[in-house]
Protein backbone atom coordinates (compact mmCIF):
# COMPACT_ATOMS: atom_id res chain seq x y z
CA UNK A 1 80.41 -81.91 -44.15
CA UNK A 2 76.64 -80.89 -45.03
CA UNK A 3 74.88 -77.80 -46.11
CA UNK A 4 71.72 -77.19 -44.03
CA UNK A 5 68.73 -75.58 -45.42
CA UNK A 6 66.90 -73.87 -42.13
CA UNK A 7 63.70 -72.44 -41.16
CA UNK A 8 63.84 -71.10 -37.71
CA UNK A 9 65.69 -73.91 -35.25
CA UNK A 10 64.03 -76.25 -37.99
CA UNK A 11 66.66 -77.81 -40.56
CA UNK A 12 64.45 -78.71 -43.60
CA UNK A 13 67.37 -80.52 -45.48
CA UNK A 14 70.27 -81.12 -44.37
CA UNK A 15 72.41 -81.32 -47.78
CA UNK A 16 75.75 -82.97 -48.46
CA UNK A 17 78.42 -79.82 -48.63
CA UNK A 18 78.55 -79.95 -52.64
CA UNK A 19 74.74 -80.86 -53.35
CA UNK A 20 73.67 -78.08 -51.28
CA UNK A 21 76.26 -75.65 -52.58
CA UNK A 22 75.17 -76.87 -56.01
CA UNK A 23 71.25 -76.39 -55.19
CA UNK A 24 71.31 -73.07 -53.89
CA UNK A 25 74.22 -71.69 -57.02
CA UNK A 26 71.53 -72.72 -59.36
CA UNK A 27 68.37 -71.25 -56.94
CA UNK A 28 69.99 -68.09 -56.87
CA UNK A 29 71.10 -67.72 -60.65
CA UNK A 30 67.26 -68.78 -61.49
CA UNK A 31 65.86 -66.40 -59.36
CA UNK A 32 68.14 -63.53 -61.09
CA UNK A 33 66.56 -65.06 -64.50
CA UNK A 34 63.27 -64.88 -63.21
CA UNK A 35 64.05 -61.51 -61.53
CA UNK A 36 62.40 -62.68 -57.76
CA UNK A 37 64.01 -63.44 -54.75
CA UNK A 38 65.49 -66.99 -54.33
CA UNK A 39 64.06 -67.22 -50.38
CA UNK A 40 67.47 -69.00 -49.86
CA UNK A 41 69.93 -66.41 -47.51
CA UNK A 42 73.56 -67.71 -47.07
CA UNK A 43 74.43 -68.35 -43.09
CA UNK A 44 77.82 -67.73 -41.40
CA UNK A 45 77.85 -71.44 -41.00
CA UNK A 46 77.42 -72.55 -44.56
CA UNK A 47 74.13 -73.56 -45.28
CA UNK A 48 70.94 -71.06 -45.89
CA UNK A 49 68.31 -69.72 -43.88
CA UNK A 50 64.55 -70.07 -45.91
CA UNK A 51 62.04 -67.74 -46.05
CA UNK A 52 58.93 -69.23 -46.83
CA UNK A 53 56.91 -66.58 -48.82
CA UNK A 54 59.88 -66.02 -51.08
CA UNK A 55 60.51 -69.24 -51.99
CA UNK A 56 56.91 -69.96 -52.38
CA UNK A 57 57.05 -67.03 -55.17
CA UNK A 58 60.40 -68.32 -56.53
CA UNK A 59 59.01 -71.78 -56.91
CA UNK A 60 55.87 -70.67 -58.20
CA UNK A 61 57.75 -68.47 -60.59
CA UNK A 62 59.91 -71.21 -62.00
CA UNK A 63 56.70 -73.68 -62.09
CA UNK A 64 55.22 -71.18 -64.43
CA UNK A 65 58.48 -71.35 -66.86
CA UNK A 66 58.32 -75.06 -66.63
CA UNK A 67 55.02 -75.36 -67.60
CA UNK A 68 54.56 -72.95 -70.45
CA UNK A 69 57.74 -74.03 -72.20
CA UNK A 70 57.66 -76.61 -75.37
CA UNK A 71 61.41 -76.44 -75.06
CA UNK A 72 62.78 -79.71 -73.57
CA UNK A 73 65.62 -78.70 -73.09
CA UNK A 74 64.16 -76.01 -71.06
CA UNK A 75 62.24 -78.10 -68.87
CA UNK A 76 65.13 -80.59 -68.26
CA UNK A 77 66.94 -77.74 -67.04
CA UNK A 78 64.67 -76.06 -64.37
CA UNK A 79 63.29 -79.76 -63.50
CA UNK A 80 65.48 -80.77 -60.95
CA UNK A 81 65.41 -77.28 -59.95
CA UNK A 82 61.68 -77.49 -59.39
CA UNK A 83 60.89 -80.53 -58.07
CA UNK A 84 64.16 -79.58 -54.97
CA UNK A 85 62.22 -76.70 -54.55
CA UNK A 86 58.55 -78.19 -54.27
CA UNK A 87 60.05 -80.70 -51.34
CA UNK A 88 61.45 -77.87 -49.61
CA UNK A 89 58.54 -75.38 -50.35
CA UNK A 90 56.26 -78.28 -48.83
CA UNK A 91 58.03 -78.64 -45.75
CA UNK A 92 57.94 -75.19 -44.63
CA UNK A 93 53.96 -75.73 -45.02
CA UNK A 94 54.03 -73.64 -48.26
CA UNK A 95 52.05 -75.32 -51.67
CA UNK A 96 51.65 -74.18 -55.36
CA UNK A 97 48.92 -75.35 -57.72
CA UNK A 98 50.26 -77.90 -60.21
CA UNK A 99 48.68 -78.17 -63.46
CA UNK A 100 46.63 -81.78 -63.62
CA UNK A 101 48.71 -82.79 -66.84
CA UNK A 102 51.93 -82.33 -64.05
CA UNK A 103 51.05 -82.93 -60.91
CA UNK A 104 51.60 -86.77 -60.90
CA UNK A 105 54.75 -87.08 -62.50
CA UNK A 106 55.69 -84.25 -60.65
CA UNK A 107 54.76 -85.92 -57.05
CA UNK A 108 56.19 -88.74 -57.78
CA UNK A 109 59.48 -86.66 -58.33
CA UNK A 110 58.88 -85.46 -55.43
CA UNK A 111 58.53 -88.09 -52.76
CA UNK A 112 61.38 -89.81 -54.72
CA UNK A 113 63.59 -86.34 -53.84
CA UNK A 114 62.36 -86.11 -50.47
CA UNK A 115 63.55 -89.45 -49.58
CA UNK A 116 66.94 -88.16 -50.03
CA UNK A 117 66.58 -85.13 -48.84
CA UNK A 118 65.92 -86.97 -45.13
C-alpha cells in the first residue's frame, strides 16, 4: 500500500502507506508551528496533492528555522523534515537558497533521500 505525493497526473513520490502518512503528519503540524501552509492537500485516495508555491514557502520557512537555530536538538528535529521537503520541492521545479555553510551537507542529504524516494 503506498502514499503518493502528486502534482498534476505527475506522482513526485510515491511513499510507503506509513512513511508517507508519517511525512505529511509532521509537514502539516510544522506548517501550523510556522503558521504557513504545508502545500500538501489530503486526496480521496490517500496520498496528497502538492502545490508548488506553498510548499516552496513552507520549505523555505522551515529552512529559515533550521538555519538560525543553535539548538541541536532543534535542527535534528526539522532535519529530516527539510531535507524530504527540498527533494520534493526540487522535483516540482521549485528551489530555495541554501546558506554555503549548508548547502553540501544538505545535498548530499538530499540525493541520498531522493534515491529512496524513487
Amino acid at each position: 500500500m503506498s502514499y503518493p505525493f502528486e502534482y498534476g497526473n505527475e506522482t513526485l513520490w510515491d511513499a510507503g502507506y506509513h512513511s508517507g502518512q508519517l511525512y505529511a503528519s509532521f509537514v502539516q503540524g510544522a506548517a501550523e508551528f510556522l503558521d504557513v501552509p504545508s502545500g500538501l492537500a489530503p486526496t480521496r485516495e490517500g496520498g496528497c496533492e502538492v502545490d508548488p508555491a506553498a510548499l516552496q514557502e513552507f520549505t523555505a520557512r522551515l529552512y529559515r528555522l533550521y538555519s538560525s537555530t543553535n539548538s541541536d536538538v532543534l535542527r535534528g528535529l526539522t532535519q529530516g523534515l527539510l531535507v524530504t521537503s527540498l527533494v520534493l520541492m526540487e522535483r516540482v521545479g521549485g528551489a530555495i537558497t541554501l546558506r554555503p555553510e549548508h548547502e553540501a551537507y544538505l545535498r548530499e542529504q538530499m540525493t541520498a533521500f531522493a534515491h529512496s524516494m524513487a
